[in-house]
Protein backbone atom coordinates (compact mmCIF):
# COMPACT_ATOMS: atom_id res chain seq x y z
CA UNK A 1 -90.51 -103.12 -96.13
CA UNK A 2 -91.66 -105.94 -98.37
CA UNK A 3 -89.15 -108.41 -96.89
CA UNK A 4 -91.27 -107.57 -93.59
CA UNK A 5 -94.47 -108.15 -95.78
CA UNK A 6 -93.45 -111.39 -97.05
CA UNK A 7 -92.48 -112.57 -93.45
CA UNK A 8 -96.19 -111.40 -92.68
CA UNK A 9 -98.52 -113.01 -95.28
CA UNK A 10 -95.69 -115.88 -94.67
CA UNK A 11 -96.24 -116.19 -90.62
CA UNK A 12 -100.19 -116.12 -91.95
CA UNK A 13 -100.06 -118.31 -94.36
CA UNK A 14 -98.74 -120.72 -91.82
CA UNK A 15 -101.61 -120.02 -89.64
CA UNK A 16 -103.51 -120.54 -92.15
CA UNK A 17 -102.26 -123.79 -93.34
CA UNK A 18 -102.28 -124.83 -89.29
CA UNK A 19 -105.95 -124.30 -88.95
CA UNK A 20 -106.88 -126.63 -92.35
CA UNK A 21 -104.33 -129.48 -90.79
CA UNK A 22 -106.22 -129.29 -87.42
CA UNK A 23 -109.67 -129.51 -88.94
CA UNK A 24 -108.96 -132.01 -90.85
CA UNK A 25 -107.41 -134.11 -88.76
CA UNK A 26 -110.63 -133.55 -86.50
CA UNK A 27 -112.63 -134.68 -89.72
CA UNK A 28 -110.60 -137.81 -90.37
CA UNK A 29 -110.79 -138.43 -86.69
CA UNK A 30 -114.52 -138.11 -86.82
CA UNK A 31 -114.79 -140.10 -90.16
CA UNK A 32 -112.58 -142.91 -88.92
CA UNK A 33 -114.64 -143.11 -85.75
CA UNK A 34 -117.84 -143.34 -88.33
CA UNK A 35 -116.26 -145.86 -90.27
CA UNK A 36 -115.41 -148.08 -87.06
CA UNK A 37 -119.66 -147.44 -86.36
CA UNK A 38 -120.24 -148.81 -89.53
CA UNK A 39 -117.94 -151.92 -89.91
CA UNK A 40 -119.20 -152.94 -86.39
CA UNK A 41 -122.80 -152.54 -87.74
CA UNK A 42 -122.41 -154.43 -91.17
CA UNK A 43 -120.06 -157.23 -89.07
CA UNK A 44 -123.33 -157.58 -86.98
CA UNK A 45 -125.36 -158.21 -90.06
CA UNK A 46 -126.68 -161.78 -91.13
CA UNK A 47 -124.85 -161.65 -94.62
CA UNK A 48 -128.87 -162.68 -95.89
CA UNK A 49 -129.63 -158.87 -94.93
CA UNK A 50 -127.30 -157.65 -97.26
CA UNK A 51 -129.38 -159.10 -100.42
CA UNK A 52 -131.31 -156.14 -102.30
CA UNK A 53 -134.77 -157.66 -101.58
CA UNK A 54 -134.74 -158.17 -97.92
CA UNK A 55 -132.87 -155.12 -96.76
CA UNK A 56 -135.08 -152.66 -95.22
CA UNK A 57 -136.68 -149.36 -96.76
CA UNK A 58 -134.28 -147.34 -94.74
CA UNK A 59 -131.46 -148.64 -96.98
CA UNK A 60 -133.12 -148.94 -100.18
CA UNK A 61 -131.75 -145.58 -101.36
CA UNK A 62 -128.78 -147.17 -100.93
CA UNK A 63 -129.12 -150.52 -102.64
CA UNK A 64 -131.22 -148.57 -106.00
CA UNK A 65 -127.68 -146.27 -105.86
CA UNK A 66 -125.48 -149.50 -106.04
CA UNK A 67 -126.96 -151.07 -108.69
CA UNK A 68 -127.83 -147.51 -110.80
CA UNK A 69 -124.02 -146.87 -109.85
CA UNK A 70 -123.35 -150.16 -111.60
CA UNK A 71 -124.39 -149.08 -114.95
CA UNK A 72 -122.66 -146.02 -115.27
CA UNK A 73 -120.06 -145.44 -116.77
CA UNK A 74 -116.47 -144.31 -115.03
CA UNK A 75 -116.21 -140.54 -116.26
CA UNK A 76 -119.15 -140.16 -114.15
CA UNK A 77 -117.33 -141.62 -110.89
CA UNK A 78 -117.65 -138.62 -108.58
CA UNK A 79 -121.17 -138.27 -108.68
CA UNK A 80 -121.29 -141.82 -108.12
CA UNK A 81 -119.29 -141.45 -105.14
CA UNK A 82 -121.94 -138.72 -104.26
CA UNK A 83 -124.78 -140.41 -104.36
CA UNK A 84 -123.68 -143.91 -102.56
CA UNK A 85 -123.23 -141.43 -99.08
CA UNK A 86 -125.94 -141.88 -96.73
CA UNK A 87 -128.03 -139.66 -95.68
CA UNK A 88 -128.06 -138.34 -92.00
CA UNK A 89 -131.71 -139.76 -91.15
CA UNK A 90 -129.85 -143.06 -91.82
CA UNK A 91 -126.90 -142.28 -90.37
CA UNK A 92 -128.86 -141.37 -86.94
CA UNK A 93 -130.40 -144.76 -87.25
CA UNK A 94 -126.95 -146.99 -87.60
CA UNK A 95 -126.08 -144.59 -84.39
CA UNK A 96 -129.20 -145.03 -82.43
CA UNK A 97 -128.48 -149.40 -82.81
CA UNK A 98 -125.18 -148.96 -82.38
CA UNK A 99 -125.79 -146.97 -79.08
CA UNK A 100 -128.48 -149.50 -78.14
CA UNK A 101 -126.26 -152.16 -78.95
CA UNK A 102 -123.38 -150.66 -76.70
CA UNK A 103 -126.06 -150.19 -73.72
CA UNK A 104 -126.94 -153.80 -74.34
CA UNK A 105 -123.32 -154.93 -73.99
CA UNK A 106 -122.60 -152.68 -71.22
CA UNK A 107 -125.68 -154.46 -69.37
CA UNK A 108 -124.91 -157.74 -70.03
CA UNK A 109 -120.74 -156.55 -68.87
CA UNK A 110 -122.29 -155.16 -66.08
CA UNK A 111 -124.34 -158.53 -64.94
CA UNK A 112 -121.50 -160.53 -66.00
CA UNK A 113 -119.35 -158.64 -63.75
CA UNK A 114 -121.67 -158.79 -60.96
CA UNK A 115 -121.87 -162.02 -61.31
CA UNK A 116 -118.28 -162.89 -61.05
CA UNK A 117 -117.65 -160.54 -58.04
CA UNK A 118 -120.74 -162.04 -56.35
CA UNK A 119 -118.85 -165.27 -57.09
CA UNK A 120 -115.06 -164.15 -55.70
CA UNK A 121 -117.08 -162.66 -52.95
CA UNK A 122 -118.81 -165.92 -51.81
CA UNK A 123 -115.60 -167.95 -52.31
CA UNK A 124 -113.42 -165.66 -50.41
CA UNK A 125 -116.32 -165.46 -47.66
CA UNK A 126 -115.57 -169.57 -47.92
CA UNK A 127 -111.95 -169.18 -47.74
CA UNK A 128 -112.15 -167.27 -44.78
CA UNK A 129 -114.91 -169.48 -42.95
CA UNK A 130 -112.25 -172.69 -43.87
CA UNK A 131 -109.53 -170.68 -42.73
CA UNK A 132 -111.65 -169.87 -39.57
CA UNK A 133 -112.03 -173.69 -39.42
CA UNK A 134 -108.33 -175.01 -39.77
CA UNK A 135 -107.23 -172.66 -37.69
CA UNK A 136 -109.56 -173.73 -35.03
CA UNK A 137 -109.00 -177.26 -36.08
CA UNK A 138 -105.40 -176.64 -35.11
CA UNK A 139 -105.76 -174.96 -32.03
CA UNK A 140 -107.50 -177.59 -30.87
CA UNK A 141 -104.91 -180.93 -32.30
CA UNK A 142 -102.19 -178.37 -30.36
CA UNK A 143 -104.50 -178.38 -27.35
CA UNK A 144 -105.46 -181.84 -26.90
CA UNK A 145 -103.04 -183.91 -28.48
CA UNK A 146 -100.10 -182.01 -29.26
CA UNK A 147 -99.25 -180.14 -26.09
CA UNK A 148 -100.13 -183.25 -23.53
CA UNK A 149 -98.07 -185.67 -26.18
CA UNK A 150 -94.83 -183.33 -25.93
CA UNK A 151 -95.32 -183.12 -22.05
CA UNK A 152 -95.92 -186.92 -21.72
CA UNK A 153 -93.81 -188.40 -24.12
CA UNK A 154 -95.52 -191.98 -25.05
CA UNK A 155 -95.43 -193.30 -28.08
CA UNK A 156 -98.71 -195.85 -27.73
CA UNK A 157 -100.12 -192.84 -25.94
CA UNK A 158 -99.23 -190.42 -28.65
CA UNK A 159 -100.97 -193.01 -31.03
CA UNK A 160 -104.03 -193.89 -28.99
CA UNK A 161 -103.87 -189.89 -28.61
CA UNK A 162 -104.24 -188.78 -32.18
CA UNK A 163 -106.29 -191.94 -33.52
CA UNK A 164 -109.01 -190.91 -30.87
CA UNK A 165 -109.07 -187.35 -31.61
CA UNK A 166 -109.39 -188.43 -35.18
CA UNK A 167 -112.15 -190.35 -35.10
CA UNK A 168 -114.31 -187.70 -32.98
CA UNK A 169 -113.78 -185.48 -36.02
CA UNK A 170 -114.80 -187.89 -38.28
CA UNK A 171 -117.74 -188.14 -36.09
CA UNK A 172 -118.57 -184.28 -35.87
CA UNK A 173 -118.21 -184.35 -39.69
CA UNK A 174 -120.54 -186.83 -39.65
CA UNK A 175 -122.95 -185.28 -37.92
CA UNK A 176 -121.97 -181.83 -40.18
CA UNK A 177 -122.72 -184.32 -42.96
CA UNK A 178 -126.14 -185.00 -41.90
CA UNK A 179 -127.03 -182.04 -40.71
CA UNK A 180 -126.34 -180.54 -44.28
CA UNK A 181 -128.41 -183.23 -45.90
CA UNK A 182 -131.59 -183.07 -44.40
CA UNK A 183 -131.33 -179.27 -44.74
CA UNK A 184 -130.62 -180.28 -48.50
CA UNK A 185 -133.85 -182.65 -48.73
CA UNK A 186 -135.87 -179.96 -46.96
CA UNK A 187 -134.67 -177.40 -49.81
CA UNK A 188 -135.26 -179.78 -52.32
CA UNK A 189 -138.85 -180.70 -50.82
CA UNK A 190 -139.47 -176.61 -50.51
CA UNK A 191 -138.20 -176.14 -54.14
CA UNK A 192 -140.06 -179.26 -55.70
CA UNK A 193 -143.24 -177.03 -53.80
CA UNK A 194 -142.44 -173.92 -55.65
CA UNK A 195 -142.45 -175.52 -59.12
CA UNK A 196 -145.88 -177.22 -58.27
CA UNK A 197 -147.01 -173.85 -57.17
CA UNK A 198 -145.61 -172.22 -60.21
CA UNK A 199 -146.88 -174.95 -62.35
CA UNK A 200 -150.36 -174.30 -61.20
CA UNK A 201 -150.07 -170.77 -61.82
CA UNK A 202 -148.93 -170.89 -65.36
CA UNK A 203 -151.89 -173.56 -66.00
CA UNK A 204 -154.49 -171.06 -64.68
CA UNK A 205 -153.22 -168.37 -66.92
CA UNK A 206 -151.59 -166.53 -63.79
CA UNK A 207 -147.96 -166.31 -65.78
CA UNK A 208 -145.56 -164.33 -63.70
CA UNK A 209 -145.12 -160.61 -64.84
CA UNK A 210 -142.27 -158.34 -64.61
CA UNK A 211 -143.43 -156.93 -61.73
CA UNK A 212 -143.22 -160.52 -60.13
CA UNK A 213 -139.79 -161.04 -61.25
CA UNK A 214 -138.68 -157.86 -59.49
CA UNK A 215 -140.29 -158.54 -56.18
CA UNK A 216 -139.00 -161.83 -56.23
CA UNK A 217 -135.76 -160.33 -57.40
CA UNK A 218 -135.71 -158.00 -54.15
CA UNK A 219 -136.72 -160.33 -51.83
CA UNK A 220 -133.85 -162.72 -53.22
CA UNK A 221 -131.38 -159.76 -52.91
CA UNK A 222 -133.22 -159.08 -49.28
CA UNK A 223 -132.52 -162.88 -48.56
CA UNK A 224 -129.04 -162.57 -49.62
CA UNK A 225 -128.40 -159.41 -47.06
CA UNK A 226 -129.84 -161.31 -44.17
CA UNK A 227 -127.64 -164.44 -44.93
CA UNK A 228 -124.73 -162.03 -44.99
CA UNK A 229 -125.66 -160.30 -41.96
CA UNK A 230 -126.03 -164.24 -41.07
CA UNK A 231 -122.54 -165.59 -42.13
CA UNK A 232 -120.76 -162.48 -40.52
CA UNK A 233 -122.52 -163.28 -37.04
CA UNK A 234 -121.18 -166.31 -37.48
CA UNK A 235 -117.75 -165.69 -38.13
CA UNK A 236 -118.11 -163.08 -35.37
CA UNK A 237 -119.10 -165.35 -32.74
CA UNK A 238 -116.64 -168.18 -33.89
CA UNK A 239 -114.02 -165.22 -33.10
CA UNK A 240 -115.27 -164.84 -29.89
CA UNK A 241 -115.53 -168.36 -29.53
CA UNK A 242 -112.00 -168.82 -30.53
CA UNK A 243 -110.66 -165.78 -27.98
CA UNK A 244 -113.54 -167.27 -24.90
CA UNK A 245 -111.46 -170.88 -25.70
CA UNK A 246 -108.11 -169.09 -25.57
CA UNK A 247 -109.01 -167.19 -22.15
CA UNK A 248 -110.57 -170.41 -20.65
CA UNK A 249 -107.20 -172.30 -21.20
CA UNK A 250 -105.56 -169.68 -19.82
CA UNK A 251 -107.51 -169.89 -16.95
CA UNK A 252 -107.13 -173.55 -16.92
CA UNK A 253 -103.38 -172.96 -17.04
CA UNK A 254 -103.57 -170.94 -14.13
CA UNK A 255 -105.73 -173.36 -12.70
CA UNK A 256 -103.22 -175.72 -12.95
CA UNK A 257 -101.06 -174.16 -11.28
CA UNK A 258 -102.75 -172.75 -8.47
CA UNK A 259 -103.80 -177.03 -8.07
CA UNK A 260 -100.14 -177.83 -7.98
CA UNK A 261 -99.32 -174.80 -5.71
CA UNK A 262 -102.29 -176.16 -3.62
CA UNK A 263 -100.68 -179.41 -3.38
CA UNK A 264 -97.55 -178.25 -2.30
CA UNK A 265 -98.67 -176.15 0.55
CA UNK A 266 -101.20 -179.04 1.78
CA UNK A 267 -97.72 -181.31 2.26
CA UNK A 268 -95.97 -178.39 3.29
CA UNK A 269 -99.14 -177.89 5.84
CA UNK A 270 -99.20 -181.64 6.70
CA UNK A 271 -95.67 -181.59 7.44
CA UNK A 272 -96.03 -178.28 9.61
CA UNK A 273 -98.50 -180.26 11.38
CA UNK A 274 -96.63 -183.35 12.09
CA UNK A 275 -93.66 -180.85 13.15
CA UNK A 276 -96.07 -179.10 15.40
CA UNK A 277 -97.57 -182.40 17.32
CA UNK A 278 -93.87 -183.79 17.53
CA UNK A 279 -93.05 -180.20 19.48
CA UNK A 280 -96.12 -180.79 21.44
CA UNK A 281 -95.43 -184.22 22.72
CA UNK A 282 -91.32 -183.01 23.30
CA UNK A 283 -93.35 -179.79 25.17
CA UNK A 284 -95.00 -182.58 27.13
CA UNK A 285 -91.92 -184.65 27.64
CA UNK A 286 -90.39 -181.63 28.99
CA UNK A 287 -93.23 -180.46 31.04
CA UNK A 288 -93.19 -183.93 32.92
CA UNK A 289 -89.09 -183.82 32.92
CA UNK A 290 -89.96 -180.47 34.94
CA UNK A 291 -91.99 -181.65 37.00
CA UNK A 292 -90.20 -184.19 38.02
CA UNK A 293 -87.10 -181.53 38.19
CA UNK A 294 -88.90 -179.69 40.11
CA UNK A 295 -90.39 -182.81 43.04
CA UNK A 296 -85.84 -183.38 42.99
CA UNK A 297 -85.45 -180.12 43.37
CA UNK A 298 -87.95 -179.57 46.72
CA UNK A 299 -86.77 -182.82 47.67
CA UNK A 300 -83.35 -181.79 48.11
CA UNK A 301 -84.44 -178.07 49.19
CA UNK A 302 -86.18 -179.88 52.04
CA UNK A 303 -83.45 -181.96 52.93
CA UNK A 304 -81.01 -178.88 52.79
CA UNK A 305 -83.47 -177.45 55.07
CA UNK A 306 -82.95 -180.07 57.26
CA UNK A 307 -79.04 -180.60 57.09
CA UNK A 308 -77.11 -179.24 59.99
CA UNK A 309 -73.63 -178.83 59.91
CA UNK A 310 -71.52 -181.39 62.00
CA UNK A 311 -69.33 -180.23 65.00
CA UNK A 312 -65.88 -179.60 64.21
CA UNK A 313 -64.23 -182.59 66.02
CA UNK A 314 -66.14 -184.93 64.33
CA UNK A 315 -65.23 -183.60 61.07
CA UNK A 316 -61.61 -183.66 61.30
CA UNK A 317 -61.88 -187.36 63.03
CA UNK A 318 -64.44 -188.48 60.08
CA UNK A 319 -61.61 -186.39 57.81
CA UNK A 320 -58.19 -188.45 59.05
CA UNK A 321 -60.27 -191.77 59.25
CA UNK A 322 -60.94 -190.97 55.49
CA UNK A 323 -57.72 -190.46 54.45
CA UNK A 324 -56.48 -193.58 56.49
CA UNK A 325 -58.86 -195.74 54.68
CA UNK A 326 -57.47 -194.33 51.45
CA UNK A 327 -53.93 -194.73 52.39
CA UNK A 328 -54.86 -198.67 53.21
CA UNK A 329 -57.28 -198.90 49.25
CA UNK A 330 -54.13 -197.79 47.39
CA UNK A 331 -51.50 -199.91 49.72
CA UNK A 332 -54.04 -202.69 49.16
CA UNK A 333 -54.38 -202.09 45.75
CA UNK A 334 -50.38 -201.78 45.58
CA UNK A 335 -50.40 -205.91 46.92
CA UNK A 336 -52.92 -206.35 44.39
CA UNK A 337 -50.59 -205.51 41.47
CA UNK A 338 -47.61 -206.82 42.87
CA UNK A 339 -49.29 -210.50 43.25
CA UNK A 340 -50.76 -210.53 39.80
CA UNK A 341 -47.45 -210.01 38.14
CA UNK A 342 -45.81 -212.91 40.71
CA UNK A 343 -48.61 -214.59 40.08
CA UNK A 344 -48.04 -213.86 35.75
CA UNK A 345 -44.80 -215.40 36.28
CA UNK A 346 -45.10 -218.45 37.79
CA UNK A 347 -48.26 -218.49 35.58
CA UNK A 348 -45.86 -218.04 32.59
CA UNK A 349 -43.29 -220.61 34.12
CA UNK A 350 -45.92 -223.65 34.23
CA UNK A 351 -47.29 -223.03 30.86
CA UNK A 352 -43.79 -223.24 29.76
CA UNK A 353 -43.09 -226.85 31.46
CA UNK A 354 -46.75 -227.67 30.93
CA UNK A 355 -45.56 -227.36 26.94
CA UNK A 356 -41.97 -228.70 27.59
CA UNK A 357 -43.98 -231.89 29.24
CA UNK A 358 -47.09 -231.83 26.93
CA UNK A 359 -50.02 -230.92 29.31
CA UNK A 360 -52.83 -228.25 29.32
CA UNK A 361 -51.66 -225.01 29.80
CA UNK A 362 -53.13 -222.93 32.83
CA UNK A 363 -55.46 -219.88 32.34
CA UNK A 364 -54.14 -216.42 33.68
CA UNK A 365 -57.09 -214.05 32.84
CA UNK A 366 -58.16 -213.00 36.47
């Protein structure tokens, strides 16, 4: 029964002790944090401030205490420590600069920070538009120089090629150049107008107010919008620029082809042509050959309208005196063969003595 008692008040005790660790741990916490408050107030200090006849009434208290403390002697240290404490009116006050202080750093973080993303803003809206550029820039060296120098293969070409496409950038840039000035002179001119303007105000006493500042602050953040709006139209329609160049050299390409295509069917056409007046003239050619075939060919169906056939007798005697006369040719033509070769050998027999005896030989070619 008292062992469970002991493990009671024990498991209590421990509670107890628990609670007294927690709180104060959350009033060291809450000390440290005012001690932090405080360094960062006296670190802000001009170390003049700190001299006992310019430091202001709210800390008198505690300058009289320091130098009262100083005199004391040490058996009376804790109510020394007592009275150097501060008292919550100024502890409210070190809080209320501190807290301004803090608002003040957070607004000048703040336009610091706008600031610098204002600044990665504009240069990556540069980036892009140079981007934009080169890539166009390319696009276009692949177009004109690249593309015809890789189908053409010339060296002086390829040279004349890029040297001349050169110097018409140099010459747009140029004229970018320009361009850029006089709009630079014309801001400088509008600005140098501004200053004379606000010159004349401030010497007639009509200084600028805050209200001026912040309607000239919204109409530069107004200004700022519209050249936004501006700079993406303009990216917008280089991208459509960029995609109408793309589909007009596709279309050029097909062009191109459809030219070449032309080309070949005109010669294939011409050819066609020639084809069909060389059939018309052989059509012609024929038509007269048929013509003529056909004059033969009533001719002779008139004269076999005429013919009428012989009488028999005559035939046969017309038949046997034909085959006589044949029978005589070839006997004839028998003689004929046999005197050639008599005469070949007597021919051959004088050409012989002719040579034995040194004369001119006869000729037997008949």
């Amino acid at each position: 029964m008292a062992a469970a008692e002991d493990g009671g008040a024990t498991e209590d005790d421990r509670k107890h002790v628990a609670e007294l660790a927690e709180k104060l741990r959350l009033s060291n916490a809450a000390l440290r944090a005012e001690t932090e408050m405080f360094e960062r107030y006296i670190s802000r200090l001009d170390p003049r401030d700190l001299v006992p006849q310019v430091v202001p009434e709210s800390f008198g208290a505690i300058s009289s205490m320091e130098m009262a403390n100083r005199r004391k002697s040490k058996a009376r240290r804790p109510s020394q420590e007592q009275s150097q404490r501060l008292t919550l009116e100024q502890k409210c006050d070190i809080g209320q600069r501190e807290l301004d202080e803090m608002r003040d750093d957070l607004e000048k973080l703040k336009e610091t920070s706008e600031r610098v993303v204002h600044n990665y803003k504009a240069t990556i809206e540069e980036a892009d538009i140079r981007l934009a550029e080169v890539k166009k820039a390319s696009y276009e060296f692949d177009r004109d120089v690249a593309r015809t120098l890789q189908e053409k293969q010339a060296v002086m070409m390829a040279a004349e090629k890029v040297s001349r496409y050169i110097e018409e950038r140099m010459k747009s840039k140029d004229t970018l150049i320009e361009k850029l000035r006089l709009k630079n002179a014309a801001l400088h001119v509008q600005k140098r107008k501004l200053q004379l303007q606000l010159q004349q105000k401030e010497e007639m006493g009509e200084a600028l107010q805050v209200v001026d500042f912040q309607q000239l602050k919204i109409e530069n953040s107004q200004y700022l919008e519209q050249i936004d709006r501006r700079n993406q139209d303009l990216l917008r329609l280089k991208l459509q620029t960029g995609n109408t160049l793309q589909v007009l050299n596709s279309y050029k390409k097909k062009l191109q082809s459809l030219t070449l295509e032309s080309k070949s069917l005109s010669s294939d056409i011409a050819s066609r042509e020639e084809m069909v007046a060389k059939i018309e003239q052989e059509t012609q050619k024929a038509e007269e050959e048929r013509a003529k075939a056909e004059a033969v060919n009533r001719k002779l169906r008139a004269q076999l309208a005429d013919f009428h056939v012989p009488h028999v007798l005559g035939y046969v005697t017309a038949k046997a005196s034909h085959t006589q006369l044949e029978q005589s040719v070839r006997a004839w033509e028998r003689k004929v063969e046999i005197i050639e070769m008599v005469l070949k050998t007597h021919t051959k027999a004088w050409n012989e003595l002719c040579a034995a005896a040194g004369a001119a030989t006869l000729n037997t070619d008949v």
